[in-house]
C-alpha atoms as a PDB file:
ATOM      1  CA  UNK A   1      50.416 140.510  60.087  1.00  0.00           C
ATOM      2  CA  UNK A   2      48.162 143.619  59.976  1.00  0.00           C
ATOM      3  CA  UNK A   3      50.106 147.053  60.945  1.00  0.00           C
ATOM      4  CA  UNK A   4      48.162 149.013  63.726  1.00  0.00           C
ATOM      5  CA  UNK A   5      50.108 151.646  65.128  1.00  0.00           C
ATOM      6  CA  UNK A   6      52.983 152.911  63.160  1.00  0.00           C
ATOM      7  CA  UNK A   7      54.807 156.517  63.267  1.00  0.00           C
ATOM      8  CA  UNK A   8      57.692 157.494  60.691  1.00  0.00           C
ATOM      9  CA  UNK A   9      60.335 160.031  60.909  1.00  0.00           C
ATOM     10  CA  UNK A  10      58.496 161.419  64.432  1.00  0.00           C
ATOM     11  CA  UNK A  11      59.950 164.885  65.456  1.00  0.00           C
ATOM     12  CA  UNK A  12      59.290 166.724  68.311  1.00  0.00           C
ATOM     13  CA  UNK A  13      60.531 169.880  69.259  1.00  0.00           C
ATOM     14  CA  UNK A  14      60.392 172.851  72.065  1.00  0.00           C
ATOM     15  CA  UNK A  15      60.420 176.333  71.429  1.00  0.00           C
ATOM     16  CA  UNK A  16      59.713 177.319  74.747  1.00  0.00           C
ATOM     17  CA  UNK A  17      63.008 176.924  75.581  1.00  0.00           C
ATOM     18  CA  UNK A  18      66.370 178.768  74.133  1.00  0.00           C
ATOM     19  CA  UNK A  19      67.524 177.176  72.287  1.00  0.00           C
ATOM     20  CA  UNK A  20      64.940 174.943  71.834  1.00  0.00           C
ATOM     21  CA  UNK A  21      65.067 171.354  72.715  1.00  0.00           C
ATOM     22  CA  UNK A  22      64.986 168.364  70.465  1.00  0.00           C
ATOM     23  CA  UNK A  23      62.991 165.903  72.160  1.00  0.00           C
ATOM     24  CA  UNK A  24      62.317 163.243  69.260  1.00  0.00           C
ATOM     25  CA  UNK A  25      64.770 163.018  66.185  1.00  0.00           C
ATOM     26  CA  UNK A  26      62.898 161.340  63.564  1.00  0.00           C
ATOM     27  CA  UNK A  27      61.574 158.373  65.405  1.00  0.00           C
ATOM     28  CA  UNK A  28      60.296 155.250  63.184  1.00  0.00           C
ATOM     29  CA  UNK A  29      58.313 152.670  64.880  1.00  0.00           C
ATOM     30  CA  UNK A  30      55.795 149.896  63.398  1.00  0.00           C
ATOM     31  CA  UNK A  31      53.352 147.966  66.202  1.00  0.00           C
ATOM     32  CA  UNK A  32      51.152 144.989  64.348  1.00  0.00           C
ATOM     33  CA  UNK A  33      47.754 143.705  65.478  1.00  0.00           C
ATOM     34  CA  UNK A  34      48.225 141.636  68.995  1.00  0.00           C
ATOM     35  CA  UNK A  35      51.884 142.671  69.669  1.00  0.00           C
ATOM     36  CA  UNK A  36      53.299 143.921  72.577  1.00  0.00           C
ATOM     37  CA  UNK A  37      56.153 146.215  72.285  1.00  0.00           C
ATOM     38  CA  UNK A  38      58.042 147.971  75.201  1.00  0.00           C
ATOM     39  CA  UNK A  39      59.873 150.912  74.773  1.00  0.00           C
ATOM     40  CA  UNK A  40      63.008 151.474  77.238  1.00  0.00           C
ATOM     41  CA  UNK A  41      65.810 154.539  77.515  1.00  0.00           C
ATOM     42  CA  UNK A  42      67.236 156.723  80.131  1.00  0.00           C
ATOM     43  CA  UNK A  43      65.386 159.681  81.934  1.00  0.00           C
ATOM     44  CA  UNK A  44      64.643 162.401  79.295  1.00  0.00           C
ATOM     45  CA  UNK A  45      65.155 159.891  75.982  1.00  0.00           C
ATOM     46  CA  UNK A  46      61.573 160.676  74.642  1.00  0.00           C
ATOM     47  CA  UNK A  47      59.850 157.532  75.895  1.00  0.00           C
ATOM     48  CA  UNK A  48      57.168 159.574  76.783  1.00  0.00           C
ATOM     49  CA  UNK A  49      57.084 162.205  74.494  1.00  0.00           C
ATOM     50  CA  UNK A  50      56.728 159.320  71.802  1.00  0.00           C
ATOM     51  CA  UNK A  51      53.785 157.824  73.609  1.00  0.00           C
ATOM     52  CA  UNK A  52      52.272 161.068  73.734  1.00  0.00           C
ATOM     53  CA  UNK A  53      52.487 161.434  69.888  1.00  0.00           C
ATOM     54  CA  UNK A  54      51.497 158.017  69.023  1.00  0.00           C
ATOM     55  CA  UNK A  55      48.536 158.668  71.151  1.00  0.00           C
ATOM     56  CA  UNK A  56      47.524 162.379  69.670  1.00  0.00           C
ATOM     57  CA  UNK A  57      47.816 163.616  72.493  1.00  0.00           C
ATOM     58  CA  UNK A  58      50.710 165.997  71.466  1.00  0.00           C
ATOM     59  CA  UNK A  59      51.005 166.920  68.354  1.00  0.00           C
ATOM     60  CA  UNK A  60      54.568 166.206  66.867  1.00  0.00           C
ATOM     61  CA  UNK A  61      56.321 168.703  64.867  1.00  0.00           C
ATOM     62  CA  UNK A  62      56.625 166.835  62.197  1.00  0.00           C
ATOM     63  CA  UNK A  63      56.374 163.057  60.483  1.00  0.00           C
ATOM     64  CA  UNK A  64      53.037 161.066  60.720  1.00  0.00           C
ATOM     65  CA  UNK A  65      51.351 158.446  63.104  1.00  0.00           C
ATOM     66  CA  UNK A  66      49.161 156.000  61.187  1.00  0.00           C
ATOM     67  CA  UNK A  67      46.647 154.080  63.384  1.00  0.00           C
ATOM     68  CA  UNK A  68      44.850 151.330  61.103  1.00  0.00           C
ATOM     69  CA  UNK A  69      45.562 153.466  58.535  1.00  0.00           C
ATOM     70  CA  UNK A  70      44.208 156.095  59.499  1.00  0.00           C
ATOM     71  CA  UNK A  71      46.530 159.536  59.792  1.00  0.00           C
ATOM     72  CA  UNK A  72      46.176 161.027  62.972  1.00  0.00           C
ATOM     73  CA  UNK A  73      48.174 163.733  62.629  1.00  0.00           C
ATOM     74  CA  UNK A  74      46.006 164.497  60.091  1.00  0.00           C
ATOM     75  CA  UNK A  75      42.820 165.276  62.025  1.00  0.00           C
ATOM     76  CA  UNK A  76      41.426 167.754  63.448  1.00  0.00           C
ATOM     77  CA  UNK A  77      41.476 168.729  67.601  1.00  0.00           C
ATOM     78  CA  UNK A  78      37.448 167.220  67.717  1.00  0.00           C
ATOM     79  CA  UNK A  79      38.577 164.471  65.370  1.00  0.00           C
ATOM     80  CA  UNK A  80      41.534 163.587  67.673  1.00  0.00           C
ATOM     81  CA  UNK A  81      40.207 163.358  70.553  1.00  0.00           C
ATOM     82  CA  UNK A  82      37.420 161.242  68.872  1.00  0.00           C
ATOM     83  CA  UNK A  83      39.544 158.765  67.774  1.00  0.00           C
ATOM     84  CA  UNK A  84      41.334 158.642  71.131  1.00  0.00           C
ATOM     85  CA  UNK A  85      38.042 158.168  73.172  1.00  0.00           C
ATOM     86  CA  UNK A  86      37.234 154.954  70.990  1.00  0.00           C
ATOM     87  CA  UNK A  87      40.493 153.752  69.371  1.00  0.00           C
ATOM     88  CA  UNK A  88      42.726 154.358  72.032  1.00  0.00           C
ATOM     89  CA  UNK A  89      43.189 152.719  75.738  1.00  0.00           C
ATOM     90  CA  UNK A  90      45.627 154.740  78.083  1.00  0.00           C
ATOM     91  CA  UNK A  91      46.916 153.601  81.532  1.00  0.00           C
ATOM     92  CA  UNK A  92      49.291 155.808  83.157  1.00  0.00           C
ATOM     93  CA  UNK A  93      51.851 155.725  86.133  1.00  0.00           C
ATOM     94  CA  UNK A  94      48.711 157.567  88.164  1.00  0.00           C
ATOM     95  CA  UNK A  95      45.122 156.660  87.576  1.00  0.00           C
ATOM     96  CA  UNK A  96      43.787 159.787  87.835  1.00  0.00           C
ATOM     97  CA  UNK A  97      40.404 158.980  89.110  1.00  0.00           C
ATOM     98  CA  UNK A  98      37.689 161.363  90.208  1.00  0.00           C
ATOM     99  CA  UNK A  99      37.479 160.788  93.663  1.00  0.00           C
ATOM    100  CA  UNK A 100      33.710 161.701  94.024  1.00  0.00           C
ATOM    101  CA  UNK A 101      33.323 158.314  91.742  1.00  0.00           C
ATOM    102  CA  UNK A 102      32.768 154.439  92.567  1.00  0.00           C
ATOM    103  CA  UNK A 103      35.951 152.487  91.138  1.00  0.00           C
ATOM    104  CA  UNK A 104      32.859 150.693  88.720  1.00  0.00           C
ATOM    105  CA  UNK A 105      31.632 154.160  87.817  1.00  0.00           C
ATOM    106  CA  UNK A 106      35.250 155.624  87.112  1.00  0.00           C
ATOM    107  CA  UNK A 107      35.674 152.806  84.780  1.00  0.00           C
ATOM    108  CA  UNK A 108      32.128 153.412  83.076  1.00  0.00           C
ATOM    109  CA  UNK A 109      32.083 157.012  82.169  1.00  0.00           C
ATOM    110  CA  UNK A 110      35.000 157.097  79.207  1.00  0.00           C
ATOM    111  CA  UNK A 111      32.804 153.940  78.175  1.00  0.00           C
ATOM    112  CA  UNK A 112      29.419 155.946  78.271  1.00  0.00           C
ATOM    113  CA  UNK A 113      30.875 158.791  76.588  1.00  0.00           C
ATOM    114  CA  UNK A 114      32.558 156.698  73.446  1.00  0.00           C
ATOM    115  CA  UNK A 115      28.949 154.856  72.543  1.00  0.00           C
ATOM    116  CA  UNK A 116      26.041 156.381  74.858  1.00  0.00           C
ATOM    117  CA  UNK A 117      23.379 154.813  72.659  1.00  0.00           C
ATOM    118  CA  UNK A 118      24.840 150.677  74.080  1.00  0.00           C
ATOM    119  CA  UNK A 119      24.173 151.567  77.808  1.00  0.00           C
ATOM    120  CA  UNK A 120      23.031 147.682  78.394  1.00  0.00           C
ATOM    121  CA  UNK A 121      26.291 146.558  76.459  1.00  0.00           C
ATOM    122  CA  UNK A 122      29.030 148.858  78.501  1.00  0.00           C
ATOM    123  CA  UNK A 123      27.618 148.100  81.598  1.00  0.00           C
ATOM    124  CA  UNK A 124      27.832 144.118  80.705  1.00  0.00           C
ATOM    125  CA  UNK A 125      31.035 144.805  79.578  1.00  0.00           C
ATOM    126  CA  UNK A 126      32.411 147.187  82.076  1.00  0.00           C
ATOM    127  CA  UNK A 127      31.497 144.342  84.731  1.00  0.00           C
ATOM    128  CA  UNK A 128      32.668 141.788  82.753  1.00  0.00           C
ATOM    129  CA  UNK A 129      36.078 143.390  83.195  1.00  0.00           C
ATOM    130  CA  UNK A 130      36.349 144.063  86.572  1.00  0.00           C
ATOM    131  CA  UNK A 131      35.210 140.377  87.198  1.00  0.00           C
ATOM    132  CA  UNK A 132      37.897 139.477  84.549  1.00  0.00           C
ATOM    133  CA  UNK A 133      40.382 141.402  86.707  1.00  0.00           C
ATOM    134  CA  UNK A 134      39.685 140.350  90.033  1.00  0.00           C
ATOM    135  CA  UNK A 135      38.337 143.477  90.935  1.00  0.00           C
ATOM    136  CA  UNK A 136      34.836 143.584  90.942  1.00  0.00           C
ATOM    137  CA  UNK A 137      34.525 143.012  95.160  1.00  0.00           C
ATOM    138  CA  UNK A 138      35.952 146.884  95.440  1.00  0.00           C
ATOM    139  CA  UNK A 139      33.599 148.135  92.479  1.00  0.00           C
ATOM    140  CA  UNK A 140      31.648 150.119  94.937  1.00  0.00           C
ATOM    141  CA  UNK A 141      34.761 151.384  96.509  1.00  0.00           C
ATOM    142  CA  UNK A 142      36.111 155.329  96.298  1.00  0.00           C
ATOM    143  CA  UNK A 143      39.626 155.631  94.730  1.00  0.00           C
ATOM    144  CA  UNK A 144      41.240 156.334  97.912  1.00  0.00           C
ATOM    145  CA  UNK A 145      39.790 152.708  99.527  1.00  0.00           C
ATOM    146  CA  UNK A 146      41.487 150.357  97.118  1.00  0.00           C
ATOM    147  CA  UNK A 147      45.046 149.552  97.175  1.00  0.00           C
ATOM    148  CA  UNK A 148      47.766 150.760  94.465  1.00  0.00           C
ATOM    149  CA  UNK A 149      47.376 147.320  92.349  1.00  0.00           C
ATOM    150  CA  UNK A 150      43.703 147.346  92.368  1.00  0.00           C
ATOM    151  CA  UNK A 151      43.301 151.089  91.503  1.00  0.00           C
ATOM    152  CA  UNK A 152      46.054 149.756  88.045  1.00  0.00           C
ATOM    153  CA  UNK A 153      43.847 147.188  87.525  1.00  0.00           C
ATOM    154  CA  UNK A 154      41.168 148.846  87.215  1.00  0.00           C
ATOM    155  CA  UNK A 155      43.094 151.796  84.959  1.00  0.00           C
ATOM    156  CA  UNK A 156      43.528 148.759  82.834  1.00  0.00           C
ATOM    157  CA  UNK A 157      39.733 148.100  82.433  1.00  0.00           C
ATOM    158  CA  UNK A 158      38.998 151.570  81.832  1.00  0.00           C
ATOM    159  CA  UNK A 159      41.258 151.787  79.589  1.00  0.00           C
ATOM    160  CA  UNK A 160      39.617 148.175  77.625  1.00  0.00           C
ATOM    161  CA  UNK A 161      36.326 149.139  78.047  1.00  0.00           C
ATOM    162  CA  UNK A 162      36.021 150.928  74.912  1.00  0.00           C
ATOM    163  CA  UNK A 163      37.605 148.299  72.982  1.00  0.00           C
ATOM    164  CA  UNK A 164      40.105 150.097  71.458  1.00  0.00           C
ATOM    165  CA  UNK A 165      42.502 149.001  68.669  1.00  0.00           C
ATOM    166  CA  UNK A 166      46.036 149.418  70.928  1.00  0.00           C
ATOM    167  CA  UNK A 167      46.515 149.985  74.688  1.00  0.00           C
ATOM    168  CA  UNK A 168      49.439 152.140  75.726  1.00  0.00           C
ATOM    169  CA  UNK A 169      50.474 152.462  78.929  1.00  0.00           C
ATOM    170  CA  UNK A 170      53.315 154.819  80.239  1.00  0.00           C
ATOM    171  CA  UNK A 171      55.266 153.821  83.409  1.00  0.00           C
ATOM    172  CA  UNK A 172      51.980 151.663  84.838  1.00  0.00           C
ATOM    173  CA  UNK A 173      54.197 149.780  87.612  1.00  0.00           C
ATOM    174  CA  UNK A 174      56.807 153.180  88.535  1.00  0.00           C
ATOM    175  CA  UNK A 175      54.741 154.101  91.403  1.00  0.00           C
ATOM    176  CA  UNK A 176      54.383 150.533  92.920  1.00  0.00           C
ATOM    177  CA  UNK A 177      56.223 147.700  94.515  1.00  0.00           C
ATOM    178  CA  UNK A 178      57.504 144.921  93.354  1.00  0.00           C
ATOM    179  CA  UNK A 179      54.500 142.513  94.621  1.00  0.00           C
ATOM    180  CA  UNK A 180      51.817 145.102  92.785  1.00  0.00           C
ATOM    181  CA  UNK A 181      54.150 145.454  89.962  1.00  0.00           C
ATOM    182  CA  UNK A 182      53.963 141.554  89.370  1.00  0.00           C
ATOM    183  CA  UNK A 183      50.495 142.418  90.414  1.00  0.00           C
ATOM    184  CA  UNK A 184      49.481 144.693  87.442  1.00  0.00           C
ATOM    185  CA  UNK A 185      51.781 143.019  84.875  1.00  0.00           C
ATOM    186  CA  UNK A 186      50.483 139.611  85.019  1.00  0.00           C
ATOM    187  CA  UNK A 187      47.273 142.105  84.050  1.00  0.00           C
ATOM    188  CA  UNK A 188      49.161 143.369  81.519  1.00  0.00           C
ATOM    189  CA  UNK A 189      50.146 139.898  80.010  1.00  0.00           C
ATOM    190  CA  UNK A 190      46.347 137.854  80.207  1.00  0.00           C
ATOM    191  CA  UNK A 191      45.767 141.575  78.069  1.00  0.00           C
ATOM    192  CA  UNK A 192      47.929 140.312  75.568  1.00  0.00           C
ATOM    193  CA  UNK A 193      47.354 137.395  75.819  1.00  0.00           C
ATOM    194  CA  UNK A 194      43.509 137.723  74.932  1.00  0.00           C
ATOM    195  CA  UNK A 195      45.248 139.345  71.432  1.00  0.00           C
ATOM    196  CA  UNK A 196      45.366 143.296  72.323  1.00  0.00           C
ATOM    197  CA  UNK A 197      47.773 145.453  70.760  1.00  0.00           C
ATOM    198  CA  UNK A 198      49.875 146.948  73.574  1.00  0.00           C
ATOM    199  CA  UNK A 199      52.731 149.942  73.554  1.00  0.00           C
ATOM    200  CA  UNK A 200      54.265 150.369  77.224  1.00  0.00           C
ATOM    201  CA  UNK A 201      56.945 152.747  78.148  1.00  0.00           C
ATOM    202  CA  UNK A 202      58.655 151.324  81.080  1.00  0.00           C
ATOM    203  CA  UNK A 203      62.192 151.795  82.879  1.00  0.00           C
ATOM    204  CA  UNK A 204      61.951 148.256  84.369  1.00  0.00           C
ATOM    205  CA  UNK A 205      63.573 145.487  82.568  1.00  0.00           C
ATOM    206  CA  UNK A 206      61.166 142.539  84.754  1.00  0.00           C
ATOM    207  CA  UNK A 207      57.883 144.597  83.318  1.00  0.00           C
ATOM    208  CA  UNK A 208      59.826 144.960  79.504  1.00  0.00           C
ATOM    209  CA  UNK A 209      60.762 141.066  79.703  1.00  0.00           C
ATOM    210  CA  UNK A 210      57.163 140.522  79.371  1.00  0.00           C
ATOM    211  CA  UNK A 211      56.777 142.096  75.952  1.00  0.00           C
ATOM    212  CA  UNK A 212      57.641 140.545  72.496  1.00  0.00           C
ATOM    213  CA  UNK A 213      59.929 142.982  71.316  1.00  0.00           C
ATOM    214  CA  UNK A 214      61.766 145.721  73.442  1.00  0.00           C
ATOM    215  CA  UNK A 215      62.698 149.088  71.452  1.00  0.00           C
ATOM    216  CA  UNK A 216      65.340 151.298  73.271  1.00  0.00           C
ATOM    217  CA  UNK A 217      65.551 155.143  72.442  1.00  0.00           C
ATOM    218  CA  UNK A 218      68.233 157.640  73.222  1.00  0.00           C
ATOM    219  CA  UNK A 219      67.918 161.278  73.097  1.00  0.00           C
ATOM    220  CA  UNK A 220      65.136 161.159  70.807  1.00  0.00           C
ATOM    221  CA  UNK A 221      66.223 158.440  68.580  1.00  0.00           C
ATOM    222  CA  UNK A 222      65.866 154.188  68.570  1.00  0.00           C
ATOM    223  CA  UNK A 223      69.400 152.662  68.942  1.00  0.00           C
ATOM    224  CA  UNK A 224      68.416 149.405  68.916  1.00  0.00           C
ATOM    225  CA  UNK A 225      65.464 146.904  69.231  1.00  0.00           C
ATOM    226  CA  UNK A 226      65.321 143.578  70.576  1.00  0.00           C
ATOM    227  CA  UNK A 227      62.949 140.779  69.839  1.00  0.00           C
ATOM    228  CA  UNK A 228      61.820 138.717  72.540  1.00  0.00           C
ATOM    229  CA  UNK A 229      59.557 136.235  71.573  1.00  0.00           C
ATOM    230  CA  UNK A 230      56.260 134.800  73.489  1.00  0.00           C
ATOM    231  CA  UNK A 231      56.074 135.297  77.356  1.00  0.00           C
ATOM    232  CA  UNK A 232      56.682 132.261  79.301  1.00  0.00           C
ATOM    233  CA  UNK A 233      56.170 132.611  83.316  1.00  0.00           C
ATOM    234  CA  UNK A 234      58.839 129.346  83.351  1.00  0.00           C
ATOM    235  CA  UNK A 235      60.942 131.321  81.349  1.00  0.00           C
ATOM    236  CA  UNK A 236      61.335 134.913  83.058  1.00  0.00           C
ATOM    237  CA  UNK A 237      64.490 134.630  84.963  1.00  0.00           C
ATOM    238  CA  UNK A 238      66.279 134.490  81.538  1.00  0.00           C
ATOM    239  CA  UNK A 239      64.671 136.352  79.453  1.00  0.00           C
ATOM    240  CA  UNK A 240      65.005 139.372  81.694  1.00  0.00           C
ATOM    241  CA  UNK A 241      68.834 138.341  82.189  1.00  0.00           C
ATOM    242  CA  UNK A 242      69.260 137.832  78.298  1.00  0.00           C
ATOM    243  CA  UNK A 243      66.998 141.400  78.350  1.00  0.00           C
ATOM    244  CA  UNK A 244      69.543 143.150  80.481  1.00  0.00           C
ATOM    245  CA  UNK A 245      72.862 141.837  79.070  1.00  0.00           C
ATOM    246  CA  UNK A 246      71.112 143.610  75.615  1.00  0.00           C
ATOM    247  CA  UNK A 247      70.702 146.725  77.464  1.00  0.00           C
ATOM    248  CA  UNK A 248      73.931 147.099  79.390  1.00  0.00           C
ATOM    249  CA  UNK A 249      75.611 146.874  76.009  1.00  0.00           C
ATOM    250  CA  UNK A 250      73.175 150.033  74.961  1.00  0.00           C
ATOM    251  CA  UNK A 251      74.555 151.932  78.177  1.00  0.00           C
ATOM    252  CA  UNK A 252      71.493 151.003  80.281  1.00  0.00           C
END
């Protein structure tokens, strides 16, 4: 199966600080096309550090991030960002909506901006997905009007709405309950399902039991990855207890 999103020997490092701080130690990761990989660790392991190099958002210090085959750490700032607007779907723990904006309209604009010359097509599409994710009765609705599992949902279709080659996502249940967690992953998992390519840092082993493989990092480094197979909705109770007898053996 086709590599999409792969990073070798990742480094990141601090200077700000004295001395300076070692955030990622030569991190080697390889995502292919349609898989859904969760990445796990305590507080201040580099889950999100890594996300934020895979995604260009911050430049490592050193080693490479390959998205189809393309090297992004390679590129330029204007090329970067580029390839994030159209290649790249983020979700994160906050939506970060502008609250002068419709929900429909927060969703559009990132869509608008990556291919203003297929108006019709976006719009289709942009409704398409808030239909898809049961969302489209609040598309009129401000930010602040919408609960926390609808304003996720809709992170996720702003995030698709570009099409982009991999979604990653960092912490997208931390700031909910359980009922919107269950809420948002069941998103997360008809996403997959439907063949994207997903990366999501997560410290909950119920939302990392729904991924195919589980990668755990500590201070900076993977110690250990765990395959998962398919998701199952009969099967959850164990995989998440066969998920978290892994883990407790990694010091989770």
């Amino acid at each position: 199966m086709t590599v999409t999103l792969e990073c070798r020997d990742l480094t990141k490092t601090y200077t700000s600080t004295d001395p300076p701080t070692d955030v990622l130690r030569g991190v080697d990761l390889s995502v292919r096309s349609g898989e859904f990989v969760a990445v796990m660790g305590a507080s201040g392991s580099g889950k999100s550090t890594l996300l934020h190099g895979l995604s260009g958002m911050d430049r490592p210090t050193g080693g490479t991030v390959h998205l189809e085959g393309r090297d992004l750490t390679a590129l330029t700032d204007a090329q970067m960002s580029r390839a994030r607007l159209t290649r790249i779907g983020f979700v994160f723990q906050q939506a970060h909506f502008l609250p002068n904006l419709s929900i429909r309209d927060n969703v559009l604009l990132p869509a608008l901006k990556a291919a203003p010359r297929e108006q019709r097509a976006v719009l289709e599409r942009v409704d398409a997905l808030l239909e898809r994710f049961g969302i489209a009765h609040v598309r009129d609705h401000a930010s602040t009007q919408v609960s926390g599992g609808q304003l996720q949902r809709a992170s996720i279709c702003r995030a698709l709405a570009t099409e982009p080659a991999v979604l990653l996502a960092d912490e997208p249940t931390g700031a909910l309950n359980s009922s919107m967690s269950r809420e948002v992953m069941d998103a997360f998992t008809d996403v997959h399902a439907a063949g994207t390519t997903i990366v999501m840092v997560t410290h909950d082993p119920a939302c990392a039991a729904r991924a195919d493989r589980v990668v755990y990092l500590r201070d900076g480094r993977e110690t250990g990855t765990r395959a998962l197979g398919p998701w199952h909705a009969e099967d959850a109770a164990r995989r998440e207890d066969e998920l978290l007898g892994w883990l407790r053996t990694l010091g989770f």
